[in-house]
Protein backbone atom coordinates (compact mmCIF):
# COMPACT_ATOMS: atom_id res chain seq x y z
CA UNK A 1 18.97 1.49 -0.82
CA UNK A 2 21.36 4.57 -0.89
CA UNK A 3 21.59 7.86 0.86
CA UNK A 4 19.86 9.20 -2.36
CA UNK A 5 17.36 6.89 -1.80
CA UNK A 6 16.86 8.57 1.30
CA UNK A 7 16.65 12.00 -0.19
CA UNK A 8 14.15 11.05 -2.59
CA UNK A 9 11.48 10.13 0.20
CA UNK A 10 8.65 13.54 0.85
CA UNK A 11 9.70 15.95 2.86
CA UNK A 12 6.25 15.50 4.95
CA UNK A 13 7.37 11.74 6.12
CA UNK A 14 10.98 12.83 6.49
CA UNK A 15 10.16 13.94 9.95
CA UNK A 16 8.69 11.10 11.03
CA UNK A 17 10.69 8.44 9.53
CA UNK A 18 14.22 9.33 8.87
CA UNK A 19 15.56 8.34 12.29
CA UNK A 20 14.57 4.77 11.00
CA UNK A 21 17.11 4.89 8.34
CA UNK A 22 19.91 4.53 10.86
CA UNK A 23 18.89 2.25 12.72
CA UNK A 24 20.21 -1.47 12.81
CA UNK A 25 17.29 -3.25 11.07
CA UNK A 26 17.71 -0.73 8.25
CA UNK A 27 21.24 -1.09 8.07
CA UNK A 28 20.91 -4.88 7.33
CA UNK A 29 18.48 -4.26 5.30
CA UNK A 30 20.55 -2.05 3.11
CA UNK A 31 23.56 -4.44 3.26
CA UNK A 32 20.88 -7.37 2.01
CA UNK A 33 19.62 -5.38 -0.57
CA UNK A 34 23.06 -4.16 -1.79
CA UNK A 35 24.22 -8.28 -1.75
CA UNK A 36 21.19 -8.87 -3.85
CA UNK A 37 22.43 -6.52 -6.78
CA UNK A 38 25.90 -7.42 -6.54
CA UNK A 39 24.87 -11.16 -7.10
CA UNK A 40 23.32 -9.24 -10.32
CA UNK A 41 19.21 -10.35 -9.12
CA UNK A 42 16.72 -9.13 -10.79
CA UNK A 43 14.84 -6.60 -7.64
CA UNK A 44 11.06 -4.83 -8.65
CA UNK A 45 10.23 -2.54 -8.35
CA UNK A 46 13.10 -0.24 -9.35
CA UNK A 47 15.24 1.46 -7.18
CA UNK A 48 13.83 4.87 -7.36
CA UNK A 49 10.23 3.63 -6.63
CA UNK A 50 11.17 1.52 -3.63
CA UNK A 51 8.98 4.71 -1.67
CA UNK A 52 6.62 5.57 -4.27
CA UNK A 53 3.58 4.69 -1.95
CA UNK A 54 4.95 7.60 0.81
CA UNK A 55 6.65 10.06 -2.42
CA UNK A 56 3.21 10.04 -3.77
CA UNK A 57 0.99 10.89 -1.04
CA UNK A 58 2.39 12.85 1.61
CA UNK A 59 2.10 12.58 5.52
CA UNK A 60 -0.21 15.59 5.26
CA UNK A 61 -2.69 14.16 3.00
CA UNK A 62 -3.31 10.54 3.74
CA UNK A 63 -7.11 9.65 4.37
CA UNK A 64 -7.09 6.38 3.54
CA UNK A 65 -4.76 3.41 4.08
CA UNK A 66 -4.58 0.39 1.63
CA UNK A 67 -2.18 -2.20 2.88
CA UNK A 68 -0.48 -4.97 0.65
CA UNK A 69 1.90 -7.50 1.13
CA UNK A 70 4.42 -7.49 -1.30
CA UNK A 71 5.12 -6.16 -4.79
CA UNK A 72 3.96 -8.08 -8.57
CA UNK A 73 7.40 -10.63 -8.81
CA UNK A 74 6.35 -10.09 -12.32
CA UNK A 75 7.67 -8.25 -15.14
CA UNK A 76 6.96 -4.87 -15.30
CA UNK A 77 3.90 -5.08 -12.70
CA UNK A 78 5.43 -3.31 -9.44
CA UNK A 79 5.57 -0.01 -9.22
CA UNK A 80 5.87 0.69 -5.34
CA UNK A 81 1.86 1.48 -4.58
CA UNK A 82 0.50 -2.05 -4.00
CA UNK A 83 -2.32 -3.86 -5.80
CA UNK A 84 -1.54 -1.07 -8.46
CA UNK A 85 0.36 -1.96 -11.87
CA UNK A 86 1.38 0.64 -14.82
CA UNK A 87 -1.49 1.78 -17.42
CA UNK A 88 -0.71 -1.25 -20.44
CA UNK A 89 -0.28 -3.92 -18.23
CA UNK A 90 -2.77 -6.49 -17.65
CA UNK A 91 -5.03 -6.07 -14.48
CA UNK A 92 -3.96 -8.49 -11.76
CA UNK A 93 -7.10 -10.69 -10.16
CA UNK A 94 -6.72 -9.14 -6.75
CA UNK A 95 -7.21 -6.03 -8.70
CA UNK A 96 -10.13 -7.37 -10.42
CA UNK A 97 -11.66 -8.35 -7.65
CA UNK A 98 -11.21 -5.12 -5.93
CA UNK A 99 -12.91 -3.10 -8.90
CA UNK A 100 -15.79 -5.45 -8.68
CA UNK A 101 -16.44 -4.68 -5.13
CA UNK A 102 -16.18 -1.46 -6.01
CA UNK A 103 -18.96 -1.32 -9.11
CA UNK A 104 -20.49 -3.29 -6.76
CA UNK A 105 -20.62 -0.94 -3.98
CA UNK A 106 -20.94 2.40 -5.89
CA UNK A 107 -23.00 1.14 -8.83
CA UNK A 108 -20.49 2.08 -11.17
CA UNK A 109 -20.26 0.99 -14.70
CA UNK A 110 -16.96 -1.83 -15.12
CA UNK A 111 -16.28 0.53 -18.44
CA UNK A 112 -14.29 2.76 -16.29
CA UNK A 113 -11.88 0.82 -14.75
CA UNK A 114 -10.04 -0.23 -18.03
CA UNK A 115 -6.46 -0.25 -16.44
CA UNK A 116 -4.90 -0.71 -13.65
CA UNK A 117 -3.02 2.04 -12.37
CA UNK A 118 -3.85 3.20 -9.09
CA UNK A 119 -2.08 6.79 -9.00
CA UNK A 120 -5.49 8.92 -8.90
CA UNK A 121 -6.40 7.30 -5.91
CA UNK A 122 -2.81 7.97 -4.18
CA UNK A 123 -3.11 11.77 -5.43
CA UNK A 124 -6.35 11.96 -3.53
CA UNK A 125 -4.92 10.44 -0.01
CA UNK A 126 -5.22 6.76 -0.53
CA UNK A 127 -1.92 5.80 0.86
CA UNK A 128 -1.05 2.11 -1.42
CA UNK A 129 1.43 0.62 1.46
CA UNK A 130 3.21 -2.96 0.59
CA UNK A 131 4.52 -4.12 3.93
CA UNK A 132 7.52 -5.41 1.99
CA UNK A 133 8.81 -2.65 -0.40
CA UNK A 134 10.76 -4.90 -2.72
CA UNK A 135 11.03 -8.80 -3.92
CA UNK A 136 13.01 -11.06 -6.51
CA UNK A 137 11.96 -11.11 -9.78
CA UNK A 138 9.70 -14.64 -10.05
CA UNK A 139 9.96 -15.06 -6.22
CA UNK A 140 7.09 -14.34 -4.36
CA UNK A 141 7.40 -12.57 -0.76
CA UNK A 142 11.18 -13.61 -1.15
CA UNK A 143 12.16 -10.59 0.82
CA UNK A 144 9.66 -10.89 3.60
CA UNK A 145 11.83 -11.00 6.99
CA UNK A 146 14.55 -8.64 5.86
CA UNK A 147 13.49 -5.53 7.76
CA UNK A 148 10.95 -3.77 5.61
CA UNK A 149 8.00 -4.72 7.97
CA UNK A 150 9.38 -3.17 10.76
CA UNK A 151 9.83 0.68 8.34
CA UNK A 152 6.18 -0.06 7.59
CA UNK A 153 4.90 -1.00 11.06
CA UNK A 154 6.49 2.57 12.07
CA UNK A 155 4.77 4.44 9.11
CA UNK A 156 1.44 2.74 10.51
CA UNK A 157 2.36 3.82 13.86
CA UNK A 158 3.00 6.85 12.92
CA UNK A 159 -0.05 7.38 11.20
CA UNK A 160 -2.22 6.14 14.30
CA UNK A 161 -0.48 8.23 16.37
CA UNK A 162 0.09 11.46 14.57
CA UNK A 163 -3.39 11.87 12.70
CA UNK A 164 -6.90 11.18 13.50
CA UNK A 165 -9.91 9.96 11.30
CA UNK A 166 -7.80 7.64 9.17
CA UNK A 167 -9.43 5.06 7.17
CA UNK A 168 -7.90 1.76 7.24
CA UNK A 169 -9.02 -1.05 4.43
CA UNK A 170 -6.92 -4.18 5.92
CA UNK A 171 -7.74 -7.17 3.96
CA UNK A 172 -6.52 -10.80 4.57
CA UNK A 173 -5.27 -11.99 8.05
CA UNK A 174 -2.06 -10.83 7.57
CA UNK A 175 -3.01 -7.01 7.17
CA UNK A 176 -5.41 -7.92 9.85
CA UNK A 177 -2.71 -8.75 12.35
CA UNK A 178 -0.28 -5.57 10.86
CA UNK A 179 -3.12 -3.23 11.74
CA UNK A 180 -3.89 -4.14 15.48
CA UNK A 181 -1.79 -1.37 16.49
CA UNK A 182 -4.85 0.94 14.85
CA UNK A 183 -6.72 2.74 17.78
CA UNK A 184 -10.25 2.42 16.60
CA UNK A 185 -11.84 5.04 18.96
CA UNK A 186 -9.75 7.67 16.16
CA UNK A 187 -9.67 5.86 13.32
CA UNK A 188 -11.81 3.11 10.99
CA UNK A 189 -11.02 0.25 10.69
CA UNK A 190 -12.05 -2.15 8.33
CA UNK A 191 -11.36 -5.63 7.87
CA UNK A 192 -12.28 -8.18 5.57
CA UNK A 193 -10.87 -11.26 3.62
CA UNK A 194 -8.39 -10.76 0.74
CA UNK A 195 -9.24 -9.97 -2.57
CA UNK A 196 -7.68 -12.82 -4.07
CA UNK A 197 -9.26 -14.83 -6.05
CA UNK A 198 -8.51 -17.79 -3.63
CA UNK A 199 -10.81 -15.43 -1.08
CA UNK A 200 -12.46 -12.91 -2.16
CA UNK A 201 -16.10 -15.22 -2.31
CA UNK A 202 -15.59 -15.33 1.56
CA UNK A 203 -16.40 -11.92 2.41
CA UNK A 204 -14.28 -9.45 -0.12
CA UNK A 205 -16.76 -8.85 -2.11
CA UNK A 206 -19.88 -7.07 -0.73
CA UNK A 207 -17.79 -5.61 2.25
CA UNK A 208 -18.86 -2.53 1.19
CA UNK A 209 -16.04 -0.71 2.15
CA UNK A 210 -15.72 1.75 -0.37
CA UNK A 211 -18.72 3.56 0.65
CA UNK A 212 -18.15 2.86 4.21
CA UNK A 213 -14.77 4.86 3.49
CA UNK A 214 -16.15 7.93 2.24
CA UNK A 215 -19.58 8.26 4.12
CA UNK A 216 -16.75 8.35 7.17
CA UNK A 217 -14.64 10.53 5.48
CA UNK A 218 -17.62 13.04 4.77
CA UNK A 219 -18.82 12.88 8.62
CA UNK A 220 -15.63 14.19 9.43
CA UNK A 221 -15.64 17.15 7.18
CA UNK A 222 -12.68 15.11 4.59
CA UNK A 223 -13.83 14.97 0.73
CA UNK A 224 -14.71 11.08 -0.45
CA UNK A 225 -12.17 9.52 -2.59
CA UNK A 226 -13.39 8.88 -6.34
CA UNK A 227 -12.62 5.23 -6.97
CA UNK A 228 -12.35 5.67 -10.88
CA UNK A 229 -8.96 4.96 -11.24
């Protein structure tokens, strides 16, 4: 991660985030990184979409936070907004299981969601956070512990404490515990297992939460995301 890294993040979370960049977790995190390519590994997503979740919806516009784990290890899946892949590539099951809950929820019709690119929703507010930004190709959360979770835990804090009427969709006990910061008399919060195929049967789907989202966003005088990716 460079200076022009850096530059590349949005303006609108510059002010609340660029402190972070010199500070010592960052600074290893850089020199890790940097090791990483020298050693000539293969890191997704690519270097210019390391911050595509915060380049693509701005500070001022988030309604809605989704919160992942780590990017696809996978070729040509990660893209920097999580659970999201590029239009061509084939729909991960998380994903599937999200759009079911979904059609589910909304009576939608599955013909819609035919890919599996997520960018309509970030355009709208959804804000697609990984709590690790990057990983080794074929090496799942192999970059979990380097200092990304502690930039995202500020862009959460952040969030909580900057903004009010924030929807949070944390799914899986890890998101659970990365959202406890949330203060829920401001913000909703909704939890439930994650979509993965392992457990999505234990409470993923028919959690509801996509209408949950936007009824709450509508109370509060915000316009309801439209799910059709």
């Amino acid at each position: 991660m460079s200076t022009e890294a850096q530059i590349r993040l949005d303006e609108s979370w510059k002010s609340h985030l660029l402190e972070e960049f010199e500070k010592p977790y960052m600074c290893a995190l850089k020199g890790f990184l940097r090791q990483e390519i020298l050693k000539r590994k293969v890191i997704y997503p690519k270097g210019s979409e390391y911050f595509n979740a915060l380049n693509t919806t701005s500070f001022d516009r988030v309604k809605v936070v989704i919160l992942g784990q780590d990017p696809y290890h996978g070729p040509d899946q990660a893209h920097g907004l999580c659970f999201s892949v590029p239009k061509g590539v084939d729909i991960p099951p998380s994903l599937v299981n999200i759009y079911k809950e979904i059609q589910s929820d909304l009576g939608l019709p599955a013909s819609e969601f035919s890919h599996g690119h997520l960018f309509s929703w970030a355009e709208q507010g959804v804000l697609l956070l990984n709590s690790v930004l990057t990983v080794e190709a074929g090496r799942a959360a192999s970059h979990q512990g380097k200092g990304w979770e502690t930039f995202t835990d500020r862009v959460i804090s952040v969030l909580n404490e900057k903004k009010d009427h924030v929807v949070f969709m944390l799914w899986g006990a890890y998101a659970h515990k990365k959202g406890a910061v949330i203060d829920e008399r401001r913000h909703l919060v909704l939890r439930a297992p994650h979509p993965s195929p392992l457990s999505a049967h234990r409470g993923f789907l028919g959690c509801r939460h996509f209408s949950k989202a936007n009824a709450y966003l509508v109370r509060h005088g915000l316009d309801p995301i439209d799910w059709i990716p």
